[in-house]
C-alpha atoms as a PDB file:
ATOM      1  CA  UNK A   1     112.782 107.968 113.184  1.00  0.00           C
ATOM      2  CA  UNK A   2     116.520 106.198 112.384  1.00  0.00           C
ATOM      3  CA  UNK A   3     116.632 104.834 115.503  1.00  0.00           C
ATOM      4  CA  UNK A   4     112.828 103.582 115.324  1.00  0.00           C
ATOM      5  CA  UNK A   5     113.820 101.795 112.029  1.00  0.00           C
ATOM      6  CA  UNK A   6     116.842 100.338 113.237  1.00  0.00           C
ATOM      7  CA  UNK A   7     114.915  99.324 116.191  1.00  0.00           C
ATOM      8  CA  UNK A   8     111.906  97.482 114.005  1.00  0.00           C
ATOM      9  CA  UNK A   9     113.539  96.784 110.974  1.00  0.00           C
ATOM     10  CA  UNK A  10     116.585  94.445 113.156  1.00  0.00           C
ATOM     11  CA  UNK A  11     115.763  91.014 111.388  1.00  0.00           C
ATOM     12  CA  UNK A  12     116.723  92.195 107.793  1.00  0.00           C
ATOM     13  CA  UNK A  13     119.203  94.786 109.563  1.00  0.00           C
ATOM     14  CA  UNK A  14     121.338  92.271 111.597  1.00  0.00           C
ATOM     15  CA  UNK A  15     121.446  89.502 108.835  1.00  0.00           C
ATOM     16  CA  UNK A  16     122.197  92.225 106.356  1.00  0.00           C
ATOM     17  CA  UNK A  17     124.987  94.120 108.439  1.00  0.00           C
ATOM     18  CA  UNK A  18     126.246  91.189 109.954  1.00  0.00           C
ATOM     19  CA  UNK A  19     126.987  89.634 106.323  1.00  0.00           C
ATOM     20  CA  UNK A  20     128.197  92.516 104.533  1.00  0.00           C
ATOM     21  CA  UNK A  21     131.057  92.564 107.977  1.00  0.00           C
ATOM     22  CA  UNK A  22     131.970  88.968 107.450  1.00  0.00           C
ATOM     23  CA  UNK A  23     132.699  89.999 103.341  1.00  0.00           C
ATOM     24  CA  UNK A  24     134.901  92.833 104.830  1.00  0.00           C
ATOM     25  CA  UNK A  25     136.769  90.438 107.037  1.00  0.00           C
ATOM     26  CA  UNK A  26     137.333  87.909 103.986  1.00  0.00           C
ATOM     27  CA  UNK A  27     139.822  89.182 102.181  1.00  0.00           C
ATOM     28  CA  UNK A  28     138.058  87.742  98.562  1.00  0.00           C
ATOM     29  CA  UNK A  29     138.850  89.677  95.578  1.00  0.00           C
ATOM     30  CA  UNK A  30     137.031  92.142  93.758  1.00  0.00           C
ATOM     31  CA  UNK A  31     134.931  89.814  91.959  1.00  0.00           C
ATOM     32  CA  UNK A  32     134.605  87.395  94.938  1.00  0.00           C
ATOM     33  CA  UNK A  33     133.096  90.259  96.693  1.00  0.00           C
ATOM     34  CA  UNK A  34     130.595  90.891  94.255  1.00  0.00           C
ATOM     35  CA  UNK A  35     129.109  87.360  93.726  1.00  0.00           C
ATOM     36  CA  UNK A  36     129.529  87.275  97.664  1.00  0.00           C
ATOM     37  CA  UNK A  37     127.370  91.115  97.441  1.00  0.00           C
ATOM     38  CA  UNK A  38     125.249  89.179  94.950  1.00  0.00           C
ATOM     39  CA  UNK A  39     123.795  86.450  97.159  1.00  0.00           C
ATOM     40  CA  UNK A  40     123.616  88.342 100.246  1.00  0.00           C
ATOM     41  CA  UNK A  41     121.049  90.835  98.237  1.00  0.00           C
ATOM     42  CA  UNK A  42     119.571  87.991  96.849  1.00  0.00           C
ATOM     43  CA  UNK A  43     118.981  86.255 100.328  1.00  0.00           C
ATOM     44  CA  UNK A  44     117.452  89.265 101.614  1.00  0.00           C
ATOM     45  CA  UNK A  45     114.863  89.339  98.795  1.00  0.00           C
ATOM     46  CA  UNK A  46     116.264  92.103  97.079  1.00  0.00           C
ATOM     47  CA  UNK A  47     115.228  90.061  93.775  1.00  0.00           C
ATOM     48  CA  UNK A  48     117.411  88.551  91.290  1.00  0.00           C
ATOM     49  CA  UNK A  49     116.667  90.824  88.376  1.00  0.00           C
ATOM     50  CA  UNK A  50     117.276  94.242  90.935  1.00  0.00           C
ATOM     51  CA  UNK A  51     120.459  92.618  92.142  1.00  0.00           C
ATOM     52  CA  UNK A  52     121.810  92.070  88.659  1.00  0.00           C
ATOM     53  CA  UNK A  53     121.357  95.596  88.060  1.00  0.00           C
ATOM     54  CA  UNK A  54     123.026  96.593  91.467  1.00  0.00           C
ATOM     55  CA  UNK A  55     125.968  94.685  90.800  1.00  0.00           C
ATOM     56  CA  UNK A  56     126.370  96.029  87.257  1.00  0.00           C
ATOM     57  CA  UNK A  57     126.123  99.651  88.717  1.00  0.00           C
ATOM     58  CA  UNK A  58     129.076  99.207  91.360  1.00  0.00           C
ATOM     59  CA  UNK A  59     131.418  97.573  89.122  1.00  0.00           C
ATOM     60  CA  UNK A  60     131.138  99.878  86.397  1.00  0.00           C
ATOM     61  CA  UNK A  61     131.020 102.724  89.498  1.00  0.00           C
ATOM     62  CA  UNK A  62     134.288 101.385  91.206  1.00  0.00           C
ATOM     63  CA  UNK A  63     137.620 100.769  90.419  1.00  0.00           C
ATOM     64  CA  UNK A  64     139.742  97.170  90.568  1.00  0.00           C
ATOM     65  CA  UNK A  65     141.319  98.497  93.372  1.00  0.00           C
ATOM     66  CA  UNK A  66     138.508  99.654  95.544  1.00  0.00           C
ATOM     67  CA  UNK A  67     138.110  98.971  98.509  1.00  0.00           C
ATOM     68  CA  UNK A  68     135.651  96.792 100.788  1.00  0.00           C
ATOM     69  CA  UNK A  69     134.274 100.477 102.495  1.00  0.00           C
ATOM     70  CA  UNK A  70     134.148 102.335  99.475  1.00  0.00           C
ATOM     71  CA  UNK A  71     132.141  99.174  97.582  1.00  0.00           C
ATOM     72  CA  UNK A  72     129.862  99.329 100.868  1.00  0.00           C
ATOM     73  CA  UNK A  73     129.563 103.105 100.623  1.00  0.00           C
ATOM     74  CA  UNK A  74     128.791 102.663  96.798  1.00  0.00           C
ATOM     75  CA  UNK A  75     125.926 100.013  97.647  1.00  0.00           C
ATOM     76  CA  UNK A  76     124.139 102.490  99.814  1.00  0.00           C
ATOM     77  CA  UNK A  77     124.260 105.368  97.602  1.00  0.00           C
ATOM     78  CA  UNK A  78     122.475 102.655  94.640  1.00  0.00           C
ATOM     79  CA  UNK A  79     119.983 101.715  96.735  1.00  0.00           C
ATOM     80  CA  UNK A  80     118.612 105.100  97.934  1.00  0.00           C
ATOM     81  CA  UNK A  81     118.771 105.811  94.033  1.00  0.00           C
ATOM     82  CA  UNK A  82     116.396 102.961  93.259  1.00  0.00           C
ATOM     83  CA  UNK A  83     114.396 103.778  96.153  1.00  0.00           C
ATOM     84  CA  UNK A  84     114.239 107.506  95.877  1.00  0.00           C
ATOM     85  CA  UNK A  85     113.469 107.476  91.792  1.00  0.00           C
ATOM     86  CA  UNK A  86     109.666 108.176  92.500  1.00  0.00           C
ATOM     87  CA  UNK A  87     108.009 110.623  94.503  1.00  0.00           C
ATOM     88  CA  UNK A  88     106.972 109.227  97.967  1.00  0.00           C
ATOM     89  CA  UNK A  89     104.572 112.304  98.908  1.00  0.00           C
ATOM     90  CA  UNK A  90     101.174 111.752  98.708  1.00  0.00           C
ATOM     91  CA  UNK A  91      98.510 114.273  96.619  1.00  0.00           C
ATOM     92  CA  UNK A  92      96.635 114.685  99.448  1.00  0.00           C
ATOM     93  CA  UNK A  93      97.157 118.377 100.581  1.00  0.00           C
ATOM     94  CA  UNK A  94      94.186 120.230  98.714  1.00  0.00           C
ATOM     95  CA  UNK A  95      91.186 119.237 100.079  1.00  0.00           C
ATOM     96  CA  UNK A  96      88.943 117.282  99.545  1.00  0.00           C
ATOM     97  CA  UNK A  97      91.103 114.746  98.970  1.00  0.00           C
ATOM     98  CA  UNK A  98      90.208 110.678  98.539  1.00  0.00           C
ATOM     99  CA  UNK A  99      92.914 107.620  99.417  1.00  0.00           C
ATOM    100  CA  UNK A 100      91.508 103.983  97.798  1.00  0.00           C
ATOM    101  CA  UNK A 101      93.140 101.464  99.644  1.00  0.00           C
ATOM    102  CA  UNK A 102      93.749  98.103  97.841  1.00  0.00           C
ATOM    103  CA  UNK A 103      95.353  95.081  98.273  1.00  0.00           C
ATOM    104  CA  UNK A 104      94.608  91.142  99.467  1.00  0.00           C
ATOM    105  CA  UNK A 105      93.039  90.107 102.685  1.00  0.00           C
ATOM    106  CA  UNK A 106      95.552  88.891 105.421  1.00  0.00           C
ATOM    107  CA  UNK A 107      98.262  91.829 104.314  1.00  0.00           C
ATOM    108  CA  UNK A 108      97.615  94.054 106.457  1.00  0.00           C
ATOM    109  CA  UNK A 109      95.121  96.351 104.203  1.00  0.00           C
ATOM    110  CA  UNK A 110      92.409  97.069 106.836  1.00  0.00           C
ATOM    111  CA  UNK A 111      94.645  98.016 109.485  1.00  0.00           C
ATOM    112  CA  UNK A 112      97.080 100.278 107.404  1.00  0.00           C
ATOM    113  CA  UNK A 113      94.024 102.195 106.227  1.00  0.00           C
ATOM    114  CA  UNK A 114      93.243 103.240 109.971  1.00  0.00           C
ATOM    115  CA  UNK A 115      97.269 103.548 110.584  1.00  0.00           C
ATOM    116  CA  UNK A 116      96.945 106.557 107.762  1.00  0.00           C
ATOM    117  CA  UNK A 117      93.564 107.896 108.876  1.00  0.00           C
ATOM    118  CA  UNK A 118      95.508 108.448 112.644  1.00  0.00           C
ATOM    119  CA  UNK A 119      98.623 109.619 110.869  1.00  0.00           C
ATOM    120  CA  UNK A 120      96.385 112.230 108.862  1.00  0.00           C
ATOM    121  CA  UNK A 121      94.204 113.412 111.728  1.00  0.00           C
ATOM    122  CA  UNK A 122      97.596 113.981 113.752  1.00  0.00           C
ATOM    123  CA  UNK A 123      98.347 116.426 111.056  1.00  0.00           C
ATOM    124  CA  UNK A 124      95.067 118.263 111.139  1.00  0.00           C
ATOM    125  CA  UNK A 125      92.754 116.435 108.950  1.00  0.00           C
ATOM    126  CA  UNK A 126      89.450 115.949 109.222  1.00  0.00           C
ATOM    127  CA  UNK A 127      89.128 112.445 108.262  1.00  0.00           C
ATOM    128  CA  UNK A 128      86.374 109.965 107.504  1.00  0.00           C
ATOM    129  CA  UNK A 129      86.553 106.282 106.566  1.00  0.00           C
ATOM    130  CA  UNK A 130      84.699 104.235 104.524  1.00  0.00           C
ATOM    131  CA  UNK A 131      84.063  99.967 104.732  1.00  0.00           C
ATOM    132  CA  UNK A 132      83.658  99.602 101.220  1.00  0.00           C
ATOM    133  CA  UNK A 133      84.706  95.572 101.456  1.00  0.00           C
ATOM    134  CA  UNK A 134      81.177  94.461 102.055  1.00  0.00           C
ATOM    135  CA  UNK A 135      82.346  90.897 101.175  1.00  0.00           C
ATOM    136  CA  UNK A 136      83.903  90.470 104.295  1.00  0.00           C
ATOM    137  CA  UNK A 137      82.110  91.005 107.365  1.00  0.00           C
ATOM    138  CA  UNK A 138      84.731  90.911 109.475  1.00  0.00           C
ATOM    139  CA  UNK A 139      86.912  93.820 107.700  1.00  0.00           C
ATOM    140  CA  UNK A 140      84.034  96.104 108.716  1.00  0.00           C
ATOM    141  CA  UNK A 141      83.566  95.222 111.781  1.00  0.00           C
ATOM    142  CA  UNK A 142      87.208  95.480 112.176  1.00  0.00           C
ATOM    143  CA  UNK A 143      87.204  99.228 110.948  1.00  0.00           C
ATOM    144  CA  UNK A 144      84.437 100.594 113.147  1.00  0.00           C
ATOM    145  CA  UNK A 145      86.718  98.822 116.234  1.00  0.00           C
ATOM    146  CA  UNK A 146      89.567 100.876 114.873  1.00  0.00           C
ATOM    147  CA  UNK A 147      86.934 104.089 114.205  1.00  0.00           C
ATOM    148  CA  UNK A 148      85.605 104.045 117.558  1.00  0.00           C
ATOM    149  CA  UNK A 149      89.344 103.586 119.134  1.00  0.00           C
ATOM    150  CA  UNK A 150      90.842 106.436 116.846  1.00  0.00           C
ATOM    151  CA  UNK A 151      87.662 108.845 117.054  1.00  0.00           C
ATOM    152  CA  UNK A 152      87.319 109.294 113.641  1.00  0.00           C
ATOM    153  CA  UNK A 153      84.472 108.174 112.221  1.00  0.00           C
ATOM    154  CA  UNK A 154      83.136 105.322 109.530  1.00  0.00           C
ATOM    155  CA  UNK A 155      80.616 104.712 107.034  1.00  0.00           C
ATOM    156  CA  UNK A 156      79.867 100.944 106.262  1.00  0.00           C
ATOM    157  CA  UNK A 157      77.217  99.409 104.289  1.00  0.00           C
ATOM    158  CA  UNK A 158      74.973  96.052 104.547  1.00  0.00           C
ATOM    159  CA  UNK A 159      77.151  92.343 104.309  1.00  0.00           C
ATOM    160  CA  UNK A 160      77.054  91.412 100.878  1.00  0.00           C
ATOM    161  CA  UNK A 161      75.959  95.343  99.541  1.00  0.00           C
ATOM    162  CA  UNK A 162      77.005  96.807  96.359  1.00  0.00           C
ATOM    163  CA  UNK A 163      80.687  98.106  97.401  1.00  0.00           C
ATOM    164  CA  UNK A 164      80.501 101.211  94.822  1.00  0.00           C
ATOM    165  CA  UNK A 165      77.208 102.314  96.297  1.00  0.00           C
ATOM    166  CA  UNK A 166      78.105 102.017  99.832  1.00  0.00           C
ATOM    167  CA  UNK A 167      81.488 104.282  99.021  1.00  0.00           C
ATOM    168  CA  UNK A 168      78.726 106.693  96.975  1.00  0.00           C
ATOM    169  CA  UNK A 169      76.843 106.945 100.377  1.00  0.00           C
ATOM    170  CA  UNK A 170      80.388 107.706 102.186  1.00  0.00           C
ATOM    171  CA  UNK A 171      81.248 109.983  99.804  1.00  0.00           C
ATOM    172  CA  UNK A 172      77.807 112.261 100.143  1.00  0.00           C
ATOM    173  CA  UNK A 173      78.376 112.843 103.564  1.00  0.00           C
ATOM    174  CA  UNK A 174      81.949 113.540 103.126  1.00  0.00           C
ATOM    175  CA  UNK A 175      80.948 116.759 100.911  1.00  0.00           C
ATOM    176  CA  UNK A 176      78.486 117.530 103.135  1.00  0.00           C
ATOM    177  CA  UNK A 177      80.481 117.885 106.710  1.00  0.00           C
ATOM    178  CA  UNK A 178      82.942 119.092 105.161  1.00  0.00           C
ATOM    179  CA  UNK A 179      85.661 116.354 105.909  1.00  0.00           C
ATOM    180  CA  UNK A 180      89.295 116.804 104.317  1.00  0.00           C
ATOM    181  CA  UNK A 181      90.423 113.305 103.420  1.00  0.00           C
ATOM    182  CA  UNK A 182      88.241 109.825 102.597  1.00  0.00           C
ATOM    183  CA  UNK A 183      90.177 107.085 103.265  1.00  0.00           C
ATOM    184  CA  UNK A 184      88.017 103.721 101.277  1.00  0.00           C
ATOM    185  CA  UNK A 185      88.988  99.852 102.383  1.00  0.00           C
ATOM    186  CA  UNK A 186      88.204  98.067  99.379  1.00  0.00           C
ATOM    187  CA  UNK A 187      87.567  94.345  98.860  1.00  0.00           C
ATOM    188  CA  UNK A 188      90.772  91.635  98.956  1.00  0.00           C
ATOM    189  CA  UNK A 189      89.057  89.050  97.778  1.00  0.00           C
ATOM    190  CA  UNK A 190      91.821  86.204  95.907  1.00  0.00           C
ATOM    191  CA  UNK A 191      93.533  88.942  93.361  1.00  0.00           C
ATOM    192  CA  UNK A 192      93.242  86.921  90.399  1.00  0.00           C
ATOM    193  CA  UNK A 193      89.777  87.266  90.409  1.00  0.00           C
ATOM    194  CA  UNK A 194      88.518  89.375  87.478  1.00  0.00           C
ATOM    195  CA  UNK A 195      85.424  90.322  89.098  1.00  0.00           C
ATOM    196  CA  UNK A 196      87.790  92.359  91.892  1.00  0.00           C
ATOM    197  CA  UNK A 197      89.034  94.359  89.202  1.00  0.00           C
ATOM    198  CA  UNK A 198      85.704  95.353  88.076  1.00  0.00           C
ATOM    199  CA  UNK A 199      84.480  95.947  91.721  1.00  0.00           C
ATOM    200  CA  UNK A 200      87.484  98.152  91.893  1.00  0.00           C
ATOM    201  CA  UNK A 201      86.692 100.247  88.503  1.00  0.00           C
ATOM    202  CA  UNK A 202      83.588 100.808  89.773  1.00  0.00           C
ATOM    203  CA  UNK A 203      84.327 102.458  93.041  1.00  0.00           C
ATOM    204  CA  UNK A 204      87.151 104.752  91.247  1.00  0.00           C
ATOM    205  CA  UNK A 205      84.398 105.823  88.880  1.00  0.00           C
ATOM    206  CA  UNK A 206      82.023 106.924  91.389  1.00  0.00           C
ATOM    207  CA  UNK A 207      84.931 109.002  92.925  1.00  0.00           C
ATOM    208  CA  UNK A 208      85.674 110.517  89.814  1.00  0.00           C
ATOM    209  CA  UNK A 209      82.077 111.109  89.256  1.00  0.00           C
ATOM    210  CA  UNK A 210      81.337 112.782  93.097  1.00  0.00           C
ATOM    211  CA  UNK A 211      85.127 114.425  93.391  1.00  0.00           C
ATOM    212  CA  UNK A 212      86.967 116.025  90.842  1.00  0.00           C
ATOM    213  CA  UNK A 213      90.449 114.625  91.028  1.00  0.00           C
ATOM    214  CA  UNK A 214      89.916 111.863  93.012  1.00  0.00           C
ATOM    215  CA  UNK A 215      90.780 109.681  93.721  1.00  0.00           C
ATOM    216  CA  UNK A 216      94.299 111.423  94.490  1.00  0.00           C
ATOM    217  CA  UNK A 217      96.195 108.087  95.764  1.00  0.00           C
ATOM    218  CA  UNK A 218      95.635 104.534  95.342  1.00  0.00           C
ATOM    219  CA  UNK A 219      97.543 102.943  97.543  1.00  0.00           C
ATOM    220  CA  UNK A 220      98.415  98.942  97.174  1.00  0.00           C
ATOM    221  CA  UNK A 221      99.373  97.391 100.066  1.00  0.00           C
ATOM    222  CA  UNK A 222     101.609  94.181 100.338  1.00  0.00           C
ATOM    223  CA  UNK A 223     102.874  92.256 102.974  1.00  0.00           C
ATOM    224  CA  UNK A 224     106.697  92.246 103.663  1.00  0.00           C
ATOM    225  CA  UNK A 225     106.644  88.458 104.729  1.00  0.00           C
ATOM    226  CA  UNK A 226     105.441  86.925 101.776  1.00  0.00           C
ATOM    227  CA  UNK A 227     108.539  87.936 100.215  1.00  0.00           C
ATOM    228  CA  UNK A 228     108.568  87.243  96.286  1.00  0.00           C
ATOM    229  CA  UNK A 229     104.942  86.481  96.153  1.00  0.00           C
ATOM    230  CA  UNK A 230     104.332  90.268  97.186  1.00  0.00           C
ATOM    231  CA  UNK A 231     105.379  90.845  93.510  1.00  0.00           C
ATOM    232  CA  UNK A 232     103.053  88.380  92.370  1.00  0.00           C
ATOM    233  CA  UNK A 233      99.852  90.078  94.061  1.00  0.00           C
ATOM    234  CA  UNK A 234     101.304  93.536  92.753  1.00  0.00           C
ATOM    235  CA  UNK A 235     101.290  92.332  88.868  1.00  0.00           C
ATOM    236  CA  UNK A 236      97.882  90.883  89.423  1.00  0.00           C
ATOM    237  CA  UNK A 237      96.828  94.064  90.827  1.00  0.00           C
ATOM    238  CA  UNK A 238      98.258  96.550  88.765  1.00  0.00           C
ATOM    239  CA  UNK A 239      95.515  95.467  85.689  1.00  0.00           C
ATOM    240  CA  UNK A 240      93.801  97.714  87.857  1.00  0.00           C
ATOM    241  CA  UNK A 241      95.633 100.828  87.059  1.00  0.00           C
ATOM    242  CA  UNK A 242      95.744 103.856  88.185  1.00  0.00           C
ATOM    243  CA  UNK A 243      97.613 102.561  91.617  1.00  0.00           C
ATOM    244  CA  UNK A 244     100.222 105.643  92.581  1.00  0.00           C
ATOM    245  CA  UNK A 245     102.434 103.971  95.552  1.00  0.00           C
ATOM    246  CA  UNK A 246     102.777 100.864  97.953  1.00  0.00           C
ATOM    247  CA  UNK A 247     102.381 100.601 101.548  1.00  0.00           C
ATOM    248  CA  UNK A 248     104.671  97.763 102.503  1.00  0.00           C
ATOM    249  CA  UNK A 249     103.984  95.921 105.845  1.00  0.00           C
ATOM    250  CA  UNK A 250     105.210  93.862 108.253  1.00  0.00           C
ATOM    251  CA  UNK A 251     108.566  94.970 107.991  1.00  0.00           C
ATOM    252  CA  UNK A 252     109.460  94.212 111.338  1.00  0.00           C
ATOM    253  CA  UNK A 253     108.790  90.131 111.026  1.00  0.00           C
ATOM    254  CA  UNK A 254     110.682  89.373 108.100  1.00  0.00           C
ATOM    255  CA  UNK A 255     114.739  88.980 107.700  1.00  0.00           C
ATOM    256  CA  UNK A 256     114.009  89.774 103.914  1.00  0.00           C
ATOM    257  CA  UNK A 257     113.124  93.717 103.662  1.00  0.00           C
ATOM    258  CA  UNK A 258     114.975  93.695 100.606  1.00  0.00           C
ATOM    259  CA  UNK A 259     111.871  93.372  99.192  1.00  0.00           C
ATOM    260  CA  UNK A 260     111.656  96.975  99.462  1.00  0.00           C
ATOM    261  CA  UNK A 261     114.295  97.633  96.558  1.00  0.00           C
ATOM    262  CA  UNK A 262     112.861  94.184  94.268  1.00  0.00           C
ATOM    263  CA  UNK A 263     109.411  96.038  94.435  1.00  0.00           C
ATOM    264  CA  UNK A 264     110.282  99.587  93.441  1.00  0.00           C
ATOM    265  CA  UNK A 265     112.647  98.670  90.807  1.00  0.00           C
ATOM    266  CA  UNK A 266     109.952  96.070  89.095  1.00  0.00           C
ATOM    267  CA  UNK A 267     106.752  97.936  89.913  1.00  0.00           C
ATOM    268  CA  UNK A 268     108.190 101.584  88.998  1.00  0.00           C
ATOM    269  CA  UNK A 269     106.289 102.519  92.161  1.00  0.00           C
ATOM    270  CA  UNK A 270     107.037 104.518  95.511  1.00  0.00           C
ATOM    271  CA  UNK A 271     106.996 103.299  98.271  1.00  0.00           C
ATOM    272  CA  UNK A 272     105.111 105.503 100.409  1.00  0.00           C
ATOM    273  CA  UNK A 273     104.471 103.961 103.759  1.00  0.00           C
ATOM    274  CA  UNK A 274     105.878 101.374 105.539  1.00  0.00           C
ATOM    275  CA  UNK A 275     104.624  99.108 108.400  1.00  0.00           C
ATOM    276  CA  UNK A 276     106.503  98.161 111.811  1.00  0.00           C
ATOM    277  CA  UNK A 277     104.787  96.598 114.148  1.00  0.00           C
ATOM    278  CA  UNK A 278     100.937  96.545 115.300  1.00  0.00           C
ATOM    279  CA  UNK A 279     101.026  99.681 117.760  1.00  0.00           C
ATOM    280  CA  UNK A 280      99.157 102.803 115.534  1.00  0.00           C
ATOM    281  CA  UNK A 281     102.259 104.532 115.320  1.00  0.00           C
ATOM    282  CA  UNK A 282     104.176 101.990 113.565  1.00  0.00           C
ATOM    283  CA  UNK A 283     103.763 103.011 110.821  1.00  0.00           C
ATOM    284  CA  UNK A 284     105.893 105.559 108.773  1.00  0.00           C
ATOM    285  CA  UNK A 285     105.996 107.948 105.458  1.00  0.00           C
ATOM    286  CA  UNK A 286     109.034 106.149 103.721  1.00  0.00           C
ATOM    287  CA  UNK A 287     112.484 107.435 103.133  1.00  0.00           C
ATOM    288  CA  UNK A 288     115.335 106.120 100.907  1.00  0.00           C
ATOM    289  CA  UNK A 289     117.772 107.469 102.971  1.00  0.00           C
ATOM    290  CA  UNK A 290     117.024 106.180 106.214  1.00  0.00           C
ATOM    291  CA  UNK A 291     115.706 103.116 105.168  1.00  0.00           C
ATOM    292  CA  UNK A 292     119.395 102.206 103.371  1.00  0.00           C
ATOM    293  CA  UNK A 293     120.674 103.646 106.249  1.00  0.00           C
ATOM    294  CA  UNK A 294     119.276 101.664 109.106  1.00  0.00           C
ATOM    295  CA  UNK A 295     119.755  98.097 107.053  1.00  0.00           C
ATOM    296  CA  UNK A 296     123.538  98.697 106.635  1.00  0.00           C
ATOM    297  CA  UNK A 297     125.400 101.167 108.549  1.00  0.00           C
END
C-alpha cells in the first residue's frame, strides 16, 4: 500500500520532498527554516491556519540547536498526530449496516460510492446500492453502469422522483434479501442550496425510521483538486450534520494533498478513504502513517 501511495500520490510527493531537500541543503537558520517550512506547507494546501499551528508545535517541540533531520522527523510525527486524532474505521461491521454518501456533483461522489460497494463486497459483504439523486439522470445511469460492471446490484427510482421515497423502496428490499450494507448516492445539487439540506434530512430520517442505527456513516466526499474550496463545500455541508468522515479524491492529480491535514484539522473529521486514480481499486481506507510517510520520506 506505501509503495501504491508513493506511486499515486507523486505530484504533492515530489514537490513536497523535493522542497523540504533544498531547505536541508540551505544552510538558513532555525527561524529561516521555519518560515521556509511555513510556505512550503502553505503551497501544498496544507492551509494557513493548520500551518500556524504546525509551526508553533515544532518550535516549542525542538531545540535552537536542532537540526534540519530532526525538524523533518518532528514534522512527520505532527502530521500523523493531526491526521490520526479521529477514528478512521467505519461502523459498518454489525449488520445491517447503511453508508449515505454526500457531497457536490463533479467530485467524484458517484464513483467513490461504487469504489466502497467493491471494496466491501471484497470483504464479504453483501451489498446493495441505491440512486437516490433522482435530480440527475445521468448519476443513475452512471451507477447501474458501475452495478452491472461490479455485480452488485442497484435500486433507482423515476427522473425527477421523491429521493427519500426511492431510498424507502431500496431500503425494503434490503431487509428483505437480507443484504449486509446499503450504500445511498444522494443528490449534489449546488451545496448552498437549502433545499439539499432538507432533501438530505429527509432521507436520514427514513433510515432511522426503517434501520435502527442507521445510518452508521455519512460520508462527505470532496475533491482533492479544488484545493481550498474543498473546505468551502465541507462548511456548507456540514449544516447537515450528522456527517462522520471524508472521502477525499483525486489525490493523484493535484500537487496540493496537503489538503488532507487543512481538512482534518478545520473539519474535526477523519479522513476515511482516499481516492487515486479511476481504476476500482484506487481507492484506499486512509492511514496517517503512511500517508505522512509517502509525501516526505
Amino acid at each position: 500500500m506505501l509503495g501504491t501511495l508513493r506511486d499515486k500520490l507523486a505530484k504533492t510527493s515530489h514537490s513536497l520532498r523535493g522542497k523540504l531537500e533544498e531547505l536541508l541543503r540551505s544552510g538558513k537558520s532555525r527561524d529561516g527554516i521555519f518560515d521556509e517550512l511555513a510556505e512550503i506547507l502553505v503551497g501544498a494546501d496544507a492551509g494557513i491556519a493548520a500551518t500556524e499551528k504546525i509551526i508553533l508545535s515544532l518550535k516549542q517541540k525542538t531545540r535552537k540547536d536542532t537540526s534540519f533531520e530532526e525538524i523533518r522527523s518532528a514534522l512527520e510525527e505532527e502530521l500523523i498526530r493531526i491526521l490520526s486524532r479521529h477514528s478512521v474505521d467505519l461502523s459498518v461491521n454489525d449488520a445491517p449496516a447503511v453508508i449515505m454518501i454526500v457531497g457536490v456533483n463533479g467530485g467524484g461522489k458517484t464513483t467513490s460510492l461504487a469504489k466502497l460497494a467493491h471494496y466491501f463486497k471484497k470483504r464479504g459483504k453483501k451489498v446493495l446500492m441505491v440512486a437516490a439523486d433522482t435530480f440527475r439522470a445521468a448519476a443513475q445511469e452512471q451507477l447501474m453502469s458501475w452495478g452491472k460492471n461490479l455485480g452488485i446490484p442497484v435500486i433507482r427510482g423515476q427522473y425527477g422522483a421523491d429521493p427519500a421515497a426511492v431510498v424507502f423502496d431500496a431500503l425494503q428490499s434490503f431487509k428483505a434479501h437480507g443484504y449486509d450494507l446499503l450504500l445511498v448516492d444522494t443528490a449534489g445539487r449546488i451545496h448552498t442550496n437549502p433545499n439539499l439540506m432538507n432533501e438530505l434530512e429527509k432521507i436520514r430520517r427514513v433510515i432511522r425510521r426503517e434501520v435502527m442505527g442507521a445510518p452508521q456513516e455519512i460520508l462527505l466526499v470532496l475533491d482533492a483538486t479544488t484545493g481550498q474550496n474543498a473546505l468551502v463545500q465541507a462548511r456548507e455541508f456540514l449544516r447537515f450534520s450528522g456527517i462522520t468522515g471524508i472521502v477525499l479524491t483525486k489525490l493523484d492529480g493535484t500537487a496540493k494533498g496537503g489538503s488532507v491535514i487543512g481538512i482534518v484539522d478545520e473539519l474535526q473529521l477523519p479522513v476515511k478513504f482516499i481516492g487515486l486514480g479511476e481504476d476500482i481499486e484506487d481507492f484506499l481506507p486512509f492511514s496517517a502513517h503512511q500517508f505522512v510517510t509517502a509525501l516526505t520520506s
